[in-house]
Protein backbone atom coordinates (compact mmCIF):
# COMPACT_ATOMS: atom_id res chain seq x y z
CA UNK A 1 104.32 98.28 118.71
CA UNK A 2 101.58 96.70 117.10
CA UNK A 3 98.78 98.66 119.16
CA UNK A 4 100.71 102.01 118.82
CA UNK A 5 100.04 101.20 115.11
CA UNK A 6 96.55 100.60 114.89
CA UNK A 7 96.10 103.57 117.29
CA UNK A 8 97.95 106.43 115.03
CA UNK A 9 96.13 104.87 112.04
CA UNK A 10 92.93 105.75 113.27
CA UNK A 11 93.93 108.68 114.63
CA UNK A 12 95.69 110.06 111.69
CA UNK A 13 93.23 108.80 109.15
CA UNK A 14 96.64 107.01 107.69
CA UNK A 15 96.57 103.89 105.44
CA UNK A 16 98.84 101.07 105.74
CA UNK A 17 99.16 101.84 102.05
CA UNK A 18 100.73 104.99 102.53
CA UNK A 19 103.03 103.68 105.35
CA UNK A 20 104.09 100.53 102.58
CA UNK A 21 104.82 103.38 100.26
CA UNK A 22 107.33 105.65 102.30
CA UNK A 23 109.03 102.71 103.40
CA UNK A 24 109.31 101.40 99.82
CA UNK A 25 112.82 102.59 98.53
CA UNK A 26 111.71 105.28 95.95
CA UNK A 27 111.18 108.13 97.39
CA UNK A 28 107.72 109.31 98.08
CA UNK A 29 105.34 112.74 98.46
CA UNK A 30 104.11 112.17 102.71
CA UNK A 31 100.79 113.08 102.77
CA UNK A 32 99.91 115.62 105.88
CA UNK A 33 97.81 112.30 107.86
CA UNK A 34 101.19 110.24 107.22
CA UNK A 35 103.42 112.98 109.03
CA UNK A 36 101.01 113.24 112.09
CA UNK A 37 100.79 109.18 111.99
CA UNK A 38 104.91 109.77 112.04
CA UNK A 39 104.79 112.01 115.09
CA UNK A 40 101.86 110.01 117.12
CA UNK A 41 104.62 106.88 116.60
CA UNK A 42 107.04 109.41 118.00
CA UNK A 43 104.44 110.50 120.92
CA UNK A 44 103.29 106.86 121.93
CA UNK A 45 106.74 105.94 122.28
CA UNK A 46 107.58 108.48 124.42
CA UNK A 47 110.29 110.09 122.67
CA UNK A 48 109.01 113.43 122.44
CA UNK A 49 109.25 116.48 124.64
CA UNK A 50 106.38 118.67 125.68
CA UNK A 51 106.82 121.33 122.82
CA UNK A 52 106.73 118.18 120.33
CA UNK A 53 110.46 118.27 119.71
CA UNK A 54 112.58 114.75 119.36
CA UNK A 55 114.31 114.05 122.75
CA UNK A 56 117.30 112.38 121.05
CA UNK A 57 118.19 110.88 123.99
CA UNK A 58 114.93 108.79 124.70
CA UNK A 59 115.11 107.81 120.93
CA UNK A 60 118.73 106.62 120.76
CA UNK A 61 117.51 104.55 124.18
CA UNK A 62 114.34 103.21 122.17
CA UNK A 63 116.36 102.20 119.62
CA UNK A 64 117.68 98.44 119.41
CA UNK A 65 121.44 98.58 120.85
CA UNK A 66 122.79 96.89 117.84
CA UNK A 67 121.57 100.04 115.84
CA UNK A 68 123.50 102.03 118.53
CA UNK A 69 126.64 103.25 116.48
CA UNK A 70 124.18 104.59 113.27
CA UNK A 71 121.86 105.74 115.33
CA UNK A 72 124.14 108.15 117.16
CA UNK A 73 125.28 109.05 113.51
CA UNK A 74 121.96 109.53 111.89
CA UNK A 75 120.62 111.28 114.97
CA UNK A 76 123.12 113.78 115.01
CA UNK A 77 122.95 114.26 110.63
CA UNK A 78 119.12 114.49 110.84
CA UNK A 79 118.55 116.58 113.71
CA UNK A 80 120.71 119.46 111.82
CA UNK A 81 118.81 118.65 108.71
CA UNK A 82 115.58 118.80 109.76
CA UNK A 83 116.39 122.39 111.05
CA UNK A 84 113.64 124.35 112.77
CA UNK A 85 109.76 123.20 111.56
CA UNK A 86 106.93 124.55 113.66
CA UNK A 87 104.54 121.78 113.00
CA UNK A 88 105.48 118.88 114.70
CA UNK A 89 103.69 116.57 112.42
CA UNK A 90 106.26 117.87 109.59
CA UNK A 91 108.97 117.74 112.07
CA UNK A 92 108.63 114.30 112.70
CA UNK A 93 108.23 113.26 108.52
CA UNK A 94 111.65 115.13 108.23
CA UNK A 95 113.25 112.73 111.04
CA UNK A 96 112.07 109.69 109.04
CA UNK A 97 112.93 110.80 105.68
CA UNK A 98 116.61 111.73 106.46
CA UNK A 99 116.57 108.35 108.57
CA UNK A 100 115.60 106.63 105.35
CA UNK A 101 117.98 108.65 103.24
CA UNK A 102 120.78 108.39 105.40
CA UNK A 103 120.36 104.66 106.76
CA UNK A 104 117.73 102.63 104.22
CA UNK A 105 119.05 99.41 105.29
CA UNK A 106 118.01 100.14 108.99
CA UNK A 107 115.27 101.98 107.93
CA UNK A 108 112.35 101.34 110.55
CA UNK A 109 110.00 98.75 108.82
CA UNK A 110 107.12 97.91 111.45
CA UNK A 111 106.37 101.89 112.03
């Protein structure tokens, strides 16, 4: 995980400031280079589709099984909430907010 990391950093332009910030628990304004670093995370694991849409099943399978029963939950919640977003660099900020929103405790720390 640690190489997708450095590699969306540089090729977002993204700070590990920024990513210390939205994972902080007070909610935060995602710069545009922090949503693309969100989607390239997304990309490099291979849980996107061609069109740049979530494949919720490849992320509920690249998430750890003890997470299973949230993620399911969460997945479901934020995939309605996200709703529609053409750019997929937004698209992929609004799957990480409501993830943080609706599950801080799991929240995703090492992204």
């Amino acid at each position: 995980m640690e190489q997708f990391r450095s590699e969306c950093l540089r090729e977002t332009g993204t700070t590990d400031e920024q990513i210390e910030q939205f994972n902080s628990p007070q909610s935060v304004q995602a710069s545009h280079e922090l949503q693309c670093y969100m989607y390239c995370m997304f990309r490099l694991h291979n849980v996107t589709r061609p069109n740049g849409e979530l494949d919720l099943i490849d992320v509920y399978h690249a998430i750890p099984k003890q997470f299973n029963s949230i993620a399911l939950k969460v997945l479901a919640k934020c995939n309605k909430w996200t709703g529609p977003i053409a750019d997929a660099c937004e698209r992929a900020y609004s799957h990480h907010r409501c993830w943080k929103e609706t599950e801080p405790e799991v929240s995703v720390r090492n992204y």
